[in-house]
PDB file of N, CA and C in Angstrom:
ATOM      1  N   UNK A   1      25.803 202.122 151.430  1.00  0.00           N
ATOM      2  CA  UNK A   1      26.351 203.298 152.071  1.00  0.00           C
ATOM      3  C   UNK A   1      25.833 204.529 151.337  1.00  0.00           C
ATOM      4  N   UNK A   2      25.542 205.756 152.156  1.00  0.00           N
ATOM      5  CA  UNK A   2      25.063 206.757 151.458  1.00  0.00           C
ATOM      6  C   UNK A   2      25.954 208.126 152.348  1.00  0.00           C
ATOM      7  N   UNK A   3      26.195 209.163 151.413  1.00  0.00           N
ATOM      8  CA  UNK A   3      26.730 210.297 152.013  1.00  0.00           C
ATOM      9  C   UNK A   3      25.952 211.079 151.307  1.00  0.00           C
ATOM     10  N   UNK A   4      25.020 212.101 152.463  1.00  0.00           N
ATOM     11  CA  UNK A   4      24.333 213.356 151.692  1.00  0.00           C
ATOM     12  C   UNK A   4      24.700 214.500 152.668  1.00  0.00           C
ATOM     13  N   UNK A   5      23.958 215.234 152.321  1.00  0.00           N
ATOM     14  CA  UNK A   5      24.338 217.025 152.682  1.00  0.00           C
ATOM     15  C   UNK A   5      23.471 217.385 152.319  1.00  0.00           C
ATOM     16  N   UNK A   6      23.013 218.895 153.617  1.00  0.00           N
ATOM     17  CA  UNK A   6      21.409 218.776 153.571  1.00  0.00           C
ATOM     18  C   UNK A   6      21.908 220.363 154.328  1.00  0.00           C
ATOM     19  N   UNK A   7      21.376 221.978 153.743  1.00  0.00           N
ATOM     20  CA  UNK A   7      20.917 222.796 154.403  1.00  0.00           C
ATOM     21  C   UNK A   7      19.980 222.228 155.741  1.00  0.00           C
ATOM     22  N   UNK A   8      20.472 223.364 156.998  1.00  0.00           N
ATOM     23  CA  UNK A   8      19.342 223.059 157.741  1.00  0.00           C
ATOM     24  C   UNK A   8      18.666 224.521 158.000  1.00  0.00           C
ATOM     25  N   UNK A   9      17.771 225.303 158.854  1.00  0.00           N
ATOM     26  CA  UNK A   9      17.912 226.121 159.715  1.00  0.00           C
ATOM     27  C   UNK A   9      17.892 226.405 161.042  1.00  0.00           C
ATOM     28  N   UNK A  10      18.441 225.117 161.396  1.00  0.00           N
ATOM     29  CA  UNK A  10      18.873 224.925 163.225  1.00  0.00           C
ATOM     30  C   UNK A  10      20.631 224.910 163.039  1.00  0.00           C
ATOM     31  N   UNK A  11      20.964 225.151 164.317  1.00  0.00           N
ATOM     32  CA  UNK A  11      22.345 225.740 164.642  1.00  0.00           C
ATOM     33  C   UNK A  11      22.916 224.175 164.654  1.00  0.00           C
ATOM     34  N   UNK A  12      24.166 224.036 164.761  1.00  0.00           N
ATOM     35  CA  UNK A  12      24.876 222.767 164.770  1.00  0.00           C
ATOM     36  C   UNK A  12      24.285 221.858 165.694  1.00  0.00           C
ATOM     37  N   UNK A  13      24.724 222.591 167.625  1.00  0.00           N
ATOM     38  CA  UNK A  13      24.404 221.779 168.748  1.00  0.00           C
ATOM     39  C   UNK A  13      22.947 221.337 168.192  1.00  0.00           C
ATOM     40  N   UNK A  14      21.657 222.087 167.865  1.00  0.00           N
ATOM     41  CA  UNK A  14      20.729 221.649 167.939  1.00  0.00           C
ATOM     42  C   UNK A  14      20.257 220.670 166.855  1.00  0.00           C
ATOM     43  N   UNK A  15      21.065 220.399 165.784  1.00  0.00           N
ATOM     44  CA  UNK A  15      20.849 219.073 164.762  1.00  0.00           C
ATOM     45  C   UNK A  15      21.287 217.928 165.884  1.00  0.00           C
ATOM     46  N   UNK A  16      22.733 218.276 165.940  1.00  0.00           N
ATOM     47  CA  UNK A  16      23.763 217.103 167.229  1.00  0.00           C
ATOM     48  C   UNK A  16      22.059 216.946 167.935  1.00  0.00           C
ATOM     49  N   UNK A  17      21.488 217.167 168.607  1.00  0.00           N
ATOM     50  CA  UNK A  17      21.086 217.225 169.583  1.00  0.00           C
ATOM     51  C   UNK A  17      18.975 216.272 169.188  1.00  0.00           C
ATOM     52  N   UNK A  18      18.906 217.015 168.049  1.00  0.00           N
ATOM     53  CA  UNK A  18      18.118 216.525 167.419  1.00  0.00           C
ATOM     54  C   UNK A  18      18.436 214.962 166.404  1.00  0.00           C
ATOM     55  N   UNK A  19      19.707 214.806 166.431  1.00  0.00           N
ATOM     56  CA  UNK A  19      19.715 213.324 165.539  1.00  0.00           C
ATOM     57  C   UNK A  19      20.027 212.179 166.750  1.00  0.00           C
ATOM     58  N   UNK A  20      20.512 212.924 167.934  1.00  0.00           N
ATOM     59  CA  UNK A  20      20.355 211.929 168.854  1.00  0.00           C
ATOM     60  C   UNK A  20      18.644 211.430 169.794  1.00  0.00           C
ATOM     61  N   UNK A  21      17.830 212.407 170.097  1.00  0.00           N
ATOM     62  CA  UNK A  21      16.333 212.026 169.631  1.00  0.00           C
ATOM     63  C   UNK A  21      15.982 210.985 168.548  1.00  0.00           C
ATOM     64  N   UNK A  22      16.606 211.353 167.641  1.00  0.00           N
ATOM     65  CA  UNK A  22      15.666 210.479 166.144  1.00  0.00           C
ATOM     66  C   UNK A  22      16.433 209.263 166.417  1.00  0.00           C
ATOM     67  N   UNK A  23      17.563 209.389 165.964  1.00  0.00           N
ATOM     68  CA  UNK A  23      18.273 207.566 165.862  1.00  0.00           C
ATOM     69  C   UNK A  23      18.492 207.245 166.917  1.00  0.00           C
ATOM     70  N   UNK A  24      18.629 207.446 168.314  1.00  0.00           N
ATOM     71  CA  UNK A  24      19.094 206.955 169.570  1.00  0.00           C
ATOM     72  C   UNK A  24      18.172 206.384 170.579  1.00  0.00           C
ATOM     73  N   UNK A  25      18.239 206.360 171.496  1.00  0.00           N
ATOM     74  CA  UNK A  25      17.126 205.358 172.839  1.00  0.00           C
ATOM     75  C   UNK A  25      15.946 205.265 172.665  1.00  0.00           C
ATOM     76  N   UNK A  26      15.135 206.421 172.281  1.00  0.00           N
ATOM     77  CA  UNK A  26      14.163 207.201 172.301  1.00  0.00           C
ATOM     78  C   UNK A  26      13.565 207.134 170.564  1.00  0.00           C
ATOM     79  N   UNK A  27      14.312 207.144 169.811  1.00  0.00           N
ATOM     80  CA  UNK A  27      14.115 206.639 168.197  1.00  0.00           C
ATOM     81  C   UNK A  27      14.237 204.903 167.460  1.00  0.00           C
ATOM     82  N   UNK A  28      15.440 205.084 167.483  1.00  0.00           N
ATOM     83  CA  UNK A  28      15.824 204.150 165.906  1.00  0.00           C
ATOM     84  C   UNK A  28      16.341 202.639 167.187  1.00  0.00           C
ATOM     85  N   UNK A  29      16.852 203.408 168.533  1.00  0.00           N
ATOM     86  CA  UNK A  29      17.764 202.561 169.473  1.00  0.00           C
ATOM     87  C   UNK A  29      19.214 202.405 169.047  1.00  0.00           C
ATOM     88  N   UNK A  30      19.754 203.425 168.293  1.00  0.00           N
ATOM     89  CA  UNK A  30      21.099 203.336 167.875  1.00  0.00           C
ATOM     90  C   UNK A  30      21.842 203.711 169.255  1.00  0.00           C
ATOM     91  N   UNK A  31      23.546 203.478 169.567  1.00  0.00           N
ATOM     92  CA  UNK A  31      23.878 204.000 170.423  1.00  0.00           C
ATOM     93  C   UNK A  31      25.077 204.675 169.882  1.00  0.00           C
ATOM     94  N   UNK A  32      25.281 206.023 170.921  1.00  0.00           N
ATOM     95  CA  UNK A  32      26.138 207.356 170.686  1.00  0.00           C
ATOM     96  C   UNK A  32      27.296 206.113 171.119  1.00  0.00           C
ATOM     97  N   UNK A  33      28.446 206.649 169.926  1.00  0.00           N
ATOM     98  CA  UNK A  33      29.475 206.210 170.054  1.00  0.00           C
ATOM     99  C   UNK A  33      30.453 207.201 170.491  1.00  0.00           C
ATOM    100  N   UNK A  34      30.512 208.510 170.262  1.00  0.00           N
ATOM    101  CA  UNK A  34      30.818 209.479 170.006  1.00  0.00           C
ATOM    102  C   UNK A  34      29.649 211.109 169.702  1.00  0.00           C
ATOM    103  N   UNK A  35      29.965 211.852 170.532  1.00  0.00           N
ATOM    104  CA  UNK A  35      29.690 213.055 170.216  1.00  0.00           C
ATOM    105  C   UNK A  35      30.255 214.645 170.620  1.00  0.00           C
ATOM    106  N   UNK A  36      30.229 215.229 169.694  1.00  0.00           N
ATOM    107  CA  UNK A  36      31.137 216.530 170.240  1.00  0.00           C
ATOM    108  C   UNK A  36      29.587 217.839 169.654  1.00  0.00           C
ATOM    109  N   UNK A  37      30.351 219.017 169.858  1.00  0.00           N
ATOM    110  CA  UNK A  37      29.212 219.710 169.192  1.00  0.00           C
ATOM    111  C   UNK A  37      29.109 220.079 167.898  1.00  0.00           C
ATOM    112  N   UNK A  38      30.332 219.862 167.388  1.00  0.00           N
ATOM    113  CA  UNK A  38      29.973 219.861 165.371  1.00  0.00           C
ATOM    114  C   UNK A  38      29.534 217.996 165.076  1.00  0.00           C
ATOM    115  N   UNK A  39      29.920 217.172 165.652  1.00  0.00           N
ATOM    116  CA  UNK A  39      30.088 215.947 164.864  1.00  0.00           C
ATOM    117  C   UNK A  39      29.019 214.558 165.934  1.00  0.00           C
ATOM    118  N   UNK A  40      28.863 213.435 165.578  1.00  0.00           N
ATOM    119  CA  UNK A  40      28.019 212.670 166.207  1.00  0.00           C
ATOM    120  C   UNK A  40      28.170 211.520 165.839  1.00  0.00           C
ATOM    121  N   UNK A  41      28.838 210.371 165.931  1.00  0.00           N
ATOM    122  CA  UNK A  41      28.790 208.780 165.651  1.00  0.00           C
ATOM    123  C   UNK A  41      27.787 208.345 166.404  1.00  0.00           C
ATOM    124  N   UNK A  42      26.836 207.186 165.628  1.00  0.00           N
ATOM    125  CA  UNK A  42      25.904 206.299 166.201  1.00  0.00           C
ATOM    126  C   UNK A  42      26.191 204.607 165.205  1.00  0.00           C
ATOM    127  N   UNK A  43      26.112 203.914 166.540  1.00  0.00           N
ATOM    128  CA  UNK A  43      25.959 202.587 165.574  1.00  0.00           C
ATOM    129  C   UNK A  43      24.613 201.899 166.086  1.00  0.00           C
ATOM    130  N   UNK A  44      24.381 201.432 165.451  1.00  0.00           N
ATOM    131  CA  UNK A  44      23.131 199.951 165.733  1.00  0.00           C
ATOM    132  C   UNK A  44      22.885 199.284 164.773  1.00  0.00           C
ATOM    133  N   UNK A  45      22.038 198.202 164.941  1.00  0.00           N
ATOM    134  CA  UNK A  45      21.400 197.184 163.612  1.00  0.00           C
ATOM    135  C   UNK A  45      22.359 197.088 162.444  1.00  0.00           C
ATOM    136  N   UNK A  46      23.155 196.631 162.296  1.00  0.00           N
ATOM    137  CA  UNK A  46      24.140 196.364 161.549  1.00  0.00           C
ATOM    138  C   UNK A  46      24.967 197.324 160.894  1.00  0.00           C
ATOM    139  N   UNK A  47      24.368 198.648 161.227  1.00  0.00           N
ATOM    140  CA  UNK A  47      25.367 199.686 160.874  1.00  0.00           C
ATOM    141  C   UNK A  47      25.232 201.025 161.410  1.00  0.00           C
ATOM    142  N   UNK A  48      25.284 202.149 160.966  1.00  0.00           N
ATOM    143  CA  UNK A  48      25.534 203.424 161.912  1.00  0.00           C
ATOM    144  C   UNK A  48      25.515 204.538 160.974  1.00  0.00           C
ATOM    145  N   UNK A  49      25.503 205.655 162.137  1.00  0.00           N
ATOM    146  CA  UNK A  49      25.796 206.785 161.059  1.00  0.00           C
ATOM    147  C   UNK A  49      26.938 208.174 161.410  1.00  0.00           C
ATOM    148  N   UNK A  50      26.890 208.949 160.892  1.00  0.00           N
ATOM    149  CA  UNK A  50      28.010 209.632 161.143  1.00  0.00           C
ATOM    150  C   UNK A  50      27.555 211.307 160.777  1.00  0.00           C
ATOM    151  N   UNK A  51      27.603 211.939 161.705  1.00  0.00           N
ATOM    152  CA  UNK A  51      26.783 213.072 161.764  1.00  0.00           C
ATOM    153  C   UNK A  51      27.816 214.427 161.514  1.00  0.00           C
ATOM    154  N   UNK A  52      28.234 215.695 160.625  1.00  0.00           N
ATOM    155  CA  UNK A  52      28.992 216.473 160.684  1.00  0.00           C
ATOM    156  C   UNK A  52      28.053 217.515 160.916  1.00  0.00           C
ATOM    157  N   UNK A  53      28.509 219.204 161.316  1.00  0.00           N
ATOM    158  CA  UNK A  53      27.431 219.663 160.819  1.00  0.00           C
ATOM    159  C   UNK A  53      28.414 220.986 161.472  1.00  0.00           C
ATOM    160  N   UNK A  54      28.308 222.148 160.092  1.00  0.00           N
ATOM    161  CA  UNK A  54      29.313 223.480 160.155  1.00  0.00           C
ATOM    162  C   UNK A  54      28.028 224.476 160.106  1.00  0.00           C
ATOM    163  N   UNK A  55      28.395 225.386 161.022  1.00  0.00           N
ATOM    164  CA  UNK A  55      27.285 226.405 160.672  1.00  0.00           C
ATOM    165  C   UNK A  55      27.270 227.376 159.558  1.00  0.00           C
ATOM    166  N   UNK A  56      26.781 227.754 159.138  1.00  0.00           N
ATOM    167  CA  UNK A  56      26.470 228.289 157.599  1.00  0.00           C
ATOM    168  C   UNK A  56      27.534 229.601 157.776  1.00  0.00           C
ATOM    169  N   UNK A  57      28.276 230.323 157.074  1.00  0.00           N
ATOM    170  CA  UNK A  57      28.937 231.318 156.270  1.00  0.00           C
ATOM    171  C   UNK A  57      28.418 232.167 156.822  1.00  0.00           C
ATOM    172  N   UNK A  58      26.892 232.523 155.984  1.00  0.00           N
ATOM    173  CA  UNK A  58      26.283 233.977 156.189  1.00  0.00           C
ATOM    174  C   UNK A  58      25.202 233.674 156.914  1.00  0.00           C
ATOM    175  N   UNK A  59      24.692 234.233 158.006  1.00  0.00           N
ATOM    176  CA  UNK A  59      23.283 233.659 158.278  1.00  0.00           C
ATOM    177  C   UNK A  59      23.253 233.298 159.212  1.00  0.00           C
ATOM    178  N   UNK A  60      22.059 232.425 159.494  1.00  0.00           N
ATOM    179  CA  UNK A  60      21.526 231.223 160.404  1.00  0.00           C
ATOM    180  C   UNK A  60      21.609 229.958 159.603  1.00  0.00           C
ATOM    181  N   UNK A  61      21.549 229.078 160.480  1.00  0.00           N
ATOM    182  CA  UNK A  61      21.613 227.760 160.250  1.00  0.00           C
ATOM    183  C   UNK A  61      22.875 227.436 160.113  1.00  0.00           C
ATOM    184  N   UNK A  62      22.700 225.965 159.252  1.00  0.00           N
ATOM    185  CA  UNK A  62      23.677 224.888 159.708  1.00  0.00           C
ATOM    186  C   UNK A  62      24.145 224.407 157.972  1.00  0.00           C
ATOM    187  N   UNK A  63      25.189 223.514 157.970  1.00  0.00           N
ATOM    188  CA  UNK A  63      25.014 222.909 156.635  1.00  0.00           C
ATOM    189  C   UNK A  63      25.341 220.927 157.309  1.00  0.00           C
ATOM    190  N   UNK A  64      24.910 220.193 157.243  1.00  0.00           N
ATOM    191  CA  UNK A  64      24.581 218.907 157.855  1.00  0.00           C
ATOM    192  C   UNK A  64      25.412 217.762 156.674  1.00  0.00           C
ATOM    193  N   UNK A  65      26.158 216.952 156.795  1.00  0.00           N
ATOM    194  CA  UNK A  65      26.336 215.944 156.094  1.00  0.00           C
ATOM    195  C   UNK A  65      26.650 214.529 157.201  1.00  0.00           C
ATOM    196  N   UNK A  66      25.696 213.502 155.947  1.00  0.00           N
ATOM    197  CA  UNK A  66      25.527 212.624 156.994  1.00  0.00           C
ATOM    198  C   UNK A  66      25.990 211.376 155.955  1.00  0.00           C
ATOM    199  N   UNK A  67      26.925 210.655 156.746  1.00  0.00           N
ATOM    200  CA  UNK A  67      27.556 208.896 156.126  1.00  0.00           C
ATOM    201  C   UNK A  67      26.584 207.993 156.650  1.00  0.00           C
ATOM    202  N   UNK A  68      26.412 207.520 156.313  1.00  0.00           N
ATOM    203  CA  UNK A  68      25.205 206.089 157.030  1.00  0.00           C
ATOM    204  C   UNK A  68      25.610 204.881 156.546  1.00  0.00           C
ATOM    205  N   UNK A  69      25.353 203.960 157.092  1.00  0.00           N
ATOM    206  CA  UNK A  69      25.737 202.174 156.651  1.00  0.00           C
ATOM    207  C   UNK A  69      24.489 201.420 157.201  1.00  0.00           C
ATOM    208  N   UNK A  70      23.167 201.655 156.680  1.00  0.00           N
ATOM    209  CA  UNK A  70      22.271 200.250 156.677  1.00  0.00           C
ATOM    210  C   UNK A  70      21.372 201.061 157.022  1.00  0.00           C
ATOM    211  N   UNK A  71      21.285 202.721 157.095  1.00  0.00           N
ATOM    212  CA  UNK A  71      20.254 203.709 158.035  1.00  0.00           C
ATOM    213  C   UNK A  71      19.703 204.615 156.728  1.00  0.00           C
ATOM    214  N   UNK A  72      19.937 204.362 155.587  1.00  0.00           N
ATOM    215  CA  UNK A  72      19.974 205.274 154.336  1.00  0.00           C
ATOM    216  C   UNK A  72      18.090 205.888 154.375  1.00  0.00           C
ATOM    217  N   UNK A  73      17.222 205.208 154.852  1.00  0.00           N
ATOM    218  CA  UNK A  73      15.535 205.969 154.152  1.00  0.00           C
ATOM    219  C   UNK A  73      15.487 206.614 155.746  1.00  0.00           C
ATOM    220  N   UNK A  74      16.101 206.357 157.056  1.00  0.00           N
ATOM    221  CA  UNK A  74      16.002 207.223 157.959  1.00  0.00           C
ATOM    222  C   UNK A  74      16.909 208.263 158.002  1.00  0.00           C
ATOM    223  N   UNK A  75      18.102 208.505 157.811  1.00  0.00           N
ATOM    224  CA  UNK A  75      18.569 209.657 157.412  1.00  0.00           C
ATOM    225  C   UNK A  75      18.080 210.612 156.225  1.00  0.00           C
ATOM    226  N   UNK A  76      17.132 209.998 155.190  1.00  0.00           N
ATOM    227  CA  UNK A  76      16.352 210.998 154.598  1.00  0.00           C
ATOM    228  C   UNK A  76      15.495 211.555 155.304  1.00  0.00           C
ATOM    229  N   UNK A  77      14.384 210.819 156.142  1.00  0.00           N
ATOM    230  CA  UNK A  77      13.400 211.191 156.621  1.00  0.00           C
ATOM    231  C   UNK A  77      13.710 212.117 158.028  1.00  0.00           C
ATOM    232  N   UNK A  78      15.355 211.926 158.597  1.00  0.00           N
ATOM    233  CA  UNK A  78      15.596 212.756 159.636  1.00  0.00           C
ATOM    234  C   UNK A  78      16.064 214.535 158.765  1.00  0.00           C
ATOM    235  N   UNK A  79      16.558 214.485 157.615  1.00  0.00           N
ATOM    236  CA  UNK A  79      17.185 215.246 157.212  1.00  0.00           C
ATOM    237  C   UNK A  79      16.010 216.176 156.465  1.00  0.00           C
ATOM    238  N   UNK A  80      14.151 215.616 156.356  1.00  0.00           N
ATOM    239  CA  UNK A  80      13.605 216.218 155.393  1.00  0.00           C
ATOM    240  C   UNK A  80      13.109 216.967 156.970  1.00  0.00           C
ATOM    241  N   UNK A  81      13.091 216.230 158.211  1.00  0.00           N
ATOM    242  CA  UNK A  81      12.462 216.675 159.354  1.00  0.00           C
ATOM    243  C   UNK A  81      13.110 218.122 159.959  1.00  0.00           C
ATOM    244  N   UNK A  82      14.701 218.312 159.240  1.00  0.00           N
ATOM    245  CA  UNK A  82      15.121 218.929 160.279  1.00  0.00           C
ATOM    246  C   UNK A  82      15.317 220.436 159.034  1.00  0.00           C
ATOM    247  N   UNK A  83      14.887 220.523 157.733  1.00  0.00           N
ATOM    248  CA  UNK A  83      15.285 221.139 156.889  1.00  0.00           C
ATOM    249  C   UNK A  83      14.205 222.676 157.285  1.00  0.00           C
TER     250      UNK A  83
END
């Protein structure tokens, strides 16, 4: 299991929107269990992930934290994609 947190500079909807591209039909084949526009559950292949994401204080962008169970080197590689 891994929990990280990751600056972005895309707005909430458009991470939501971008991690369902990467891990979902069209990516990894995970399926949306859940999604709203701050938050995003996906499960597949023996585990899943769990998507938060608050938009930043001052500014633009986003601040992203992501739980994963069995998805840990693709949630890096989605999180270095979306930074």
């Amino acid at each position: 299991m891994l929990n990280i947190e990751a600056k972005t500079k895309f707005k909430p909807e458009e991470v939501i929107e971008k991690a369902v591209d990467f891990f979902g039909p069209g990516g990894y084949g995970l399926e949306v269990k859940g999604r709203a526009a701050c938050c995003l559950e996906m499960e597949g292949g023996g585990g899943g992930i769990d998507v938060n994401v608050k938009a930043a204080e001052k500014g633009k962008g986003s601040t992203v934290n992501i739980e994963t169970r069995e998805w840990e080197n693709q949630v890096k590689e989605f999180l270095t994609k979306i930074k």
